[in-house]
Protein backbone atom coordinates (compact mmCIF):
# COMPACT_ATOMS: atom_id res chain seq x y z
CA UNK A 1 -116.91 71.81 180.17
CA UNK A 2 -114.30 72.42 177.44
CA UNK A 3 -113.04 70.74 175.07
CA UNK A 4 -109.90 69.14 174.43
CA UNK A 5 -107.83 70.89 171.82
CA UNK A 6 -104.40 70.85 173.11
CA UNK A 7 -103.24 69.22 169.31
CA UNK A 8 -104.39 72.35 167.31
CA UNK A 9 -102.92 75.62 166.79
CA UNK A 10 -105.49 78.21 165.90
CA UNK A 11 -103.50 81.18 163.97
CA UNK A 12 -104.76 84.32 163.52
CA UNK A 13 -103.05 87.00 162.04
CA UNK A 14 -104.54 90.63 162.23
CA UNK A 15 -103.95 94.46 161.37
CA UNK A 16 -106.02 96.74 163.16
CA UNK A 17 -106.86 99.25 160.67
CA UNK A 18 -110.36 100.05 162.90
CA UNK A 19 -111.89 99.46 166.51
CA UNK A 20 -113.97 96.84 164.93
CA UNK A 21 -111.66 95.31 163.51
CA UNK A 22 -109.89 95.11 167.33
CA UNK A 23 -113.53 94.37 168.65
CA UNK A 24 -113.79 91.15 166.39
CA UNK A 25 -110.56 89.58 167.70
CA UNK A 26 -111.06 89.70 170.94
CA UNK A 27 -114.38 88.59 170.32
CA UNK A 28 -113.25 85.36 167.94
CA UNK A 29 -110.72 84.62 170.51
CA UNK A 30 -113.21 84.17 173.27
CA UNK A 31 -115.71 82.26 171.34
CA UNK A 32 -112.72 79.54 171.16
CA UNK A 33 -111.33 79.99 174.31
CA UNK A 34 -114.82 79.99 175.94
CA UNK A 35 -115.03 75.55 174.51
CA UNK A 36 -111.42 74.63 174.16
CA UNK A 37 -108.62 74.13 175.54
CA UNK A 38 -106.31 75.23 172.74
CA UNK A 39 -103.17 77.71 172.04
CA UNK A 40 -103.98 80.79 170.19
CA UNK A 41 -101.51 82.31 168.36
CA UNK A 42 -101.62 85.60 167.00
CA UNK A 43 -99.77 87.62 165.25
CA UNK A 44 -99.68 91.19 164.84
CA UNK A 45 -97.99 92.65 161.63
CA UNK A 46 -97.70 96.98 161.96
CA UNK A 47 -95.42 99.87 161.81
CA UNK A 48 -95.11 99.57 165.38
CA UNK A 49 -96.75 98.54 168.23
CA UNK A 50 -98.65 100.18 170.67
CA UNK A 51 -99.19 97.28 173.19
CA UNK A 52 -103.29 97.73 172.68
CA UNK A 53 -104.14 94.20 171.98
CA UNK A 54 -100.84 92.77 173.54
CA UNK A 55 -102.17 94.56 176.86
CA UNK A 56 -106.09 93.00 176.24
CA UNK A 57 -105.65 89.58 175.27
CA UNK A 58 -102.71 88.85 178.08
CA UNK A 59 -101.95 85.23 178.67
CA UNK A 60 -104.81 84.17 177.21
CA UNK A 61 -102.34 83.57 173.99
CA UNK A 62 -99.55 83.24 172.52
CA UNK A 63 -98.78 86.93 170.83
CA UNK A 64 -95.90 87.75 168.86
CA UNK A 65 -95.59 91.42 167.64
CA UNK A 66 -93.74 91.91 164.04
CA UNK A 67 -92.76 95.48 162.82
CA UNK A 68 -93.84 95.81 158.90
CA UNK A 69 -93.74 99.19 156.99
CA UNK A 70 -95.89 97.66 153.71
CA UNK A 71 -99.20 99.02 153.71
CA UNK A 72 -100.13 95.52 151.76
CA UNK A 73 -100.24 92.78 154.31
CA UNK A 74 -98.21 89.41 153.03
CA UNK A 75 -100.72 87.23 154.50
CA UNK A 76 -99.06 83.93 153.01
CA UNK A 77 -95.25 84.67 154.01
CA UNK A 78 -96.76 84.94 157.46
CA UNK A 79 -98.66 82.01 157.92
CA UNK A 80 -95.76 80.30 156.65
CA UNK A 81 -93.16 81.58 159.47
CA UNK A 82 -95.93 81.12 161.85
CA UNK A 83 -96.46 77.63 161.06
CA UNK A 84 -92.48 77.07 161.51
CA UNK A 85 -92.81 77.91 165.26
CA UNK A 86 -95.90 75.88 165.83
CA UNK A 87 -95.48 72.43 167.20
CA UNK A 88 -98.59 70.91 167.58
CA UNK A 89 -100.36 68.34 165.21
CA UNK A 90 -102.34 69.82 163.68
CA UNK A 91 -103.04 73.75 162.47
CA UNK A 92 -105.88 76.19 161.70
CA UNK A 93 -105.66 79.32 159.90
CA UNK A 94 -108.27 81.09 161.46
CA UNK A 95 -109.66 84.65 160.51
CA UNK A 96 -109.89 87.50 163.01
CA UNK A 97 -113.55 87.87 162.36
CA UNK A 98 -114.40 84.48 162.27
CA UNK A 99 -117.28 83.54 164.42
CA UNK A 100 -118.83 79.49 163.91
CA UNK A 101 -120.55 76.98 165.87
CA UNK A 102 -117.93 74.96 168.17
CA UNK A 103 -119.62 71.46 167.33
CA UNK A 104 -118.43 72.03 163.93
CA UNK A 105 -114.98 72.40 164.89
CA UNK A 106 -115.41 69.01 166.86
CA UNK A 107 -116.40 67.29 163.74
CA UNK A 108 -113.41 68.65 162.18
CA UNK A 109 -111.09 67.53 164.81
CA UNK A 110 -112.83 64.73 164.92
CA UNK A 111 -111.89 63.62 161.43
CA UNK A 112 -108.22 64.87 161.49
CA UNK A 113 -107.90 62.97 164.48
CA UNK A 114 -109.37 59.66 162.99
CA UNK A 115 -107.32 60.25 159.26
CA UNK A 116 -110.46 60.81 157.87
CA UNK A 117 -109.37 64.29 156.63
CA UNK A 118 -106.22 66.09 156.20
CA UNK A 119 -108.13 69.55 155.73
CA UNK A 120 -111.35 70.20 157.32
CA UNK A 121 -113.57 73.61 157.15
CA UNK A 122 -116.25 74.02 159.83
CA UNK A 123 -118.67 75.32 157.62
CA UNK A 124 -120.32 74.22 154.02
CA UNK A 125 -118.77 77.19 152.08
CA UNK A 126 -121.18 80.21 152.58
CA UNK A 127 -120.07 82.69 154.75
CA UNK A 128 -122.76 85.49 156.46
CA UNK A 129 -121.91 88.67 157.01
CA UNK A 130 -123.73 89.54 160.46
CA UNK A 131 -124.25 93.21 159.46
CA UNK A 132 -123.16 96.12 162.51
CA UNK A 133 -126.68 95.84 164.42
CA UNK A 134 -126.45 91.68 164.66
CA UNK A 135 -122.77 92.06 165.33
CA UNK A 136 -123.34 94.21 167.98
CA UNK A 137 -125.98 92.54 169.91
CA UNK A 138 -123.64 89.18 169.58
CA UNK A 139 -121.39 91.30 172.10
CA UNK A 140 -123.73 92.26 174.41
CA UNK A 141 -125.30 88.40 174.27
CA UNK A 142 -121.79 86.64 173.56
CA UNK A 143 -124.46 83.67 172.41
CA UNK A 144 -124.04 82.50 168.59
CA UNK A 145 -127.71 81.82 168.85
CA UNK A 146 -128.11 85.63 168.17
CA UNK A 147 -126.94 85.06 164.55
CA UNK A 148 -128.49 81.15 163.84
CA UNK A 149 -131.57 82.95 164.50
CA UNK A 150 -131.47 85.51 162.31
CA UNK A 151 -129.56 83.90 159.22
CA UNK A 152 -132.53 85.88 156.73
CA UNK A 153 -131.09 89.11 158.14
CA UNK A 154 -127.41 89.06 156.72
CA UNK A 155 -126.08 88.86 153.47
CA UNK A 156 -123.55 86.53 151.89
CA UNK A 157 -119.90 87.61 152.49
CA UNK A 158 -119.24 86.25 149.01
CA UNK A 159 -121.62 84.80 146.27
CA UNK A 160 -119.27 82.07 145.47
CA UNK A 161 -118.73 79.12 147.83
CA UNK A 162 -115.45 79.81 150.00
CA UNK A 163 -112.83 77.82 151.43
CA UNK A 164 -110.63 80.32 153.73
CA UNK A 165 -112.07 81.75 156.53
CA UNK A 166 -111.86 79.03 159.10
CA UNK A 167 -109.47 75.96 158.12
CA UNK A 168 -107.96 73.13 160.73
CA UNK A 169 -105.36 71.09 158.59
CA UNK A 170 -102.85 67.97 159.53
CA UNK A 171 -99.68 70.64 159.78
CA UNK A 172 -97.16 67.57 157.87
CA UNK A 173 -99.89 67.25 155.19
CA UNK A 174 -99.96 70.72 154.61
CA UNK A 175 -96.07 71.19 155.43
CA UNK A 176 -95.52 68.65 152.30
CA UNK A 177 -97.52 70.22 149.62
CA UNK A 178 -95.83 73.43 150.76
CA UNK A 179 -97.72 74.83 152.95
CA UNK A 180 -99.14 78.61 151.99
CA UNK A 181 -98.43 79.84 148.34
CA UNK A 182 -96.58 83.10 149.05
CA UNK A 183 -96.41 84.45 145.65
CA UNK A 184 -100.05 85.54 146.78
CA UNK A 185 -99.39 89.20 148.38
CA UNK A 186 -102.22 90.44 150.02
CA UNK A 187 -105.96 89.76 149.94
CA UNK A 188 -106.31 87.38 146.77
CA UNK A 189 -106.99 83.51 146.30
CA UNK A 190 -104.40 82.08 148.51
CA UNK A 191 -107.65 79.89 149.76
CA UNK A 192 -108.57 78.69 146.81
CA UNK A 193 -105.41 77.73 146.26
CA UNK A 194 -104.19 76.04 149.35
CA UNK A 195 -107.81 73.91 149.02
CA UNK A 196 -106.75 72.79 145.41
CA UNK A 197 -103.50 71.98 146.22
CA UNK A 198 -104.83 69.37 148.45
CA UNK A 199 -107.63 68.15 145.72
CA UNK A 200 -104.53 67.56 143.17
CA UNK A 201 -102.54 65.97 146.09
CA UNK A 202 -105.52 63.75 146.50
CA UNK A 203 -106.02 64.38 150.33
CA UNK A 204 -108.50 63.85 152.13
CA UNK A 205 -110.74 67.16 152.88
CA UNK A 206 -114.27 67.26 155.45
CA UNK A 207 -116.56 70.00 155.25
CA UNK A 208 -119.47 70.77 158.00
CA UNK A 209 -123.07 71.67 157.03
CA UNK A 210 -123.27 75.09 159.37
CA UNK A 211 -122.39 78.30 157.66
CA UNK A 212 -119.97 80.82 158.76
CA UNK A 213 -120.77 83.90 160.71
CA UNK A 214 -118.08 86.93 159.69
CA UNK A 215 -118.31 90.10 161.76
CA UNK A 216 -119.10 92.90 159.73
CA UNK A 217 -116.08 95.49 159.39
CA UNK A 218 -114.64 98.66 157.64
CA UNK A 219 -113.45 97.37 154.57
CA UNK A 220 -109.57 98.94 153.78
CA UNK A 221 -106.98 97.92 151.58
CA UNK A 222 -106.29 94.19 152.39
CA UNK A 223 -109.42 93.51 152.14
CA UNK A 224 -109.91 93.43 148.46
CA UNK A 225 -107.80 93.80 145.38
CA UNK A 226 -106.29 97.63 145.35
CA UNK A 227 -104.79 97.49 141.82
CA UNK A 228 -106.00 95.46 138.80
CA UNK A 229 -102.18 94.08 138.30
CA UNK A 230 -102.87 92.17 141.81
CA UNK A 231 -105.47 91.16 140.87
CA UNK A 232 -104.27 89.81 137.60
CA UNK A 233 -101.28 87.99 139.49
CA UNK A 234 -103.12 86.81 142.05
CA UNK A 235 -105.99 84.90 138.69
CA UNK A 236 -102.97 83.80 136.90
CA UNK A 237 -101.30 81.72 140.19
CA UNK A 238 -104.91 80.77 141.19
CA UNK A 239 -104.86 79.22 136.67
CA UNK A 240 -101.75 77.46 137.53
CA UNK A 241 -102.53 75.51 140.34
CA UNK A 242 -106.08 74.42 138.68
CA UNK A 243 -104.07 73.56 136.20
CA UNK A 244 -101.13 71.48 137.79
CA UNK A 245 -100.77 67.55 138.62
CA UNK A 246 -104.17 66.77 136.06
């Protein structure tokens, strides 16, 4: 039986610069649409559309198709307009390769439902990377039992502990410390920086013990830093906010 999750927005925004990049939407998609009863939104930023994913995902959600010649994806400045047209209580940035057990997103809801948390990640901060053969056999399965199984086959996504990925916020809460940071262009620390934003705004924020599961993908230019004086921006915005209301 699903779940209840008429009050949440999951947003996803996505490029497909590879099949498996396609393959891993569709596939994070139906992991939430298989236990909740939610609106998915996506959003799909390109030169110009070709109706590919439009045509696959259907009415299963909400799609909106936006026409963008900039090679560098402006993650921020799109979660941002997104968020304007969303209605519902509460909001999740959600990665298109995001892939996590759906009891931890009922804890989360849980405690943005009760007040107990204005920001809540479904997973403790380290992030798998399933690797192309686990990834694969998670398709033909569609079971995330396939990758709890085998956590001593993949490889952390990221050393550090992480705080993007898979969020699920109180939209006002986030609205009022304003919402995404858009002087971050492109991959960069927009997560750390939304998560510190609510630490200094002294909000509440729930983590879950699981980890998260990301399917393994071609790597291109938004998904790292392609020039050292991004990357320098992006360190010196991420300094600021440490540094503000202490």
């Amino acid at each position: 039986m699903k779940q209840d999750a008429t009050d949440i927005t999951f947003m996803i925004l996505i490029r497909l610069d590879s099949i498996e990049r396609l393959e891993n939407i569709i596939a994070s998609i139906s992991a939430l649409s298989q236990h909740f009863n939610t609106t998915v939104y996506v959003l799909e930023a390109d030169r110009y559309c070709n109706n590919v994913l439009r045509t696959i995902l259907g009415n299963k959600v909400r799609y909106e198709f936006v026409e963008d010649d900039d090679p560098i994806l402006h993650k921020t400045r799109y979660f941002n307009l997104m968020m304007q047209k969303v209605e519902t209580t509460f909001v999740s940035i959600w990665d298109a390769d995001t892939i996590v057990e759906d009891i931890t997103i009922i804890e989360c809801l849980d405690k943005l439902r009760r007040g107990e948390a204005d920001i809540a990640l479904p997973y403790n901060g380290v992030c798998l990377d399933t690797s192309d053969i686990l990834r694969k056999l998670y398709f033909k399965k569609q079971d995330i039992e396939v990758f709890k199984c085998n956590t001593d086959k993949m490889d952390r996504l990221y050393n550090r502990i992480l705080t993007g990925g898979a969020v699920l916020m109180n939209r006002q809460k986030f609205i009022s410390i304003g919402g995404e940071n858009e002087v971050y262009y492109g991959w960069g620390d927009d997560d750390y920086d939304r998560y510190i934003r609510f630490m200094n705004h002294g909000m509440k924020i729930y983590r879950s013990k699981s980890v998260l599961f990301h399917l393994s993908h071609p790597r291109g230019e938004n998904s790292g830093f392609n020039t050292e004086l991004r990357q320098r921006i992006s360190k010196g915005e991420l300094y600021k906010t440490q540094n503000r209301m202490k």
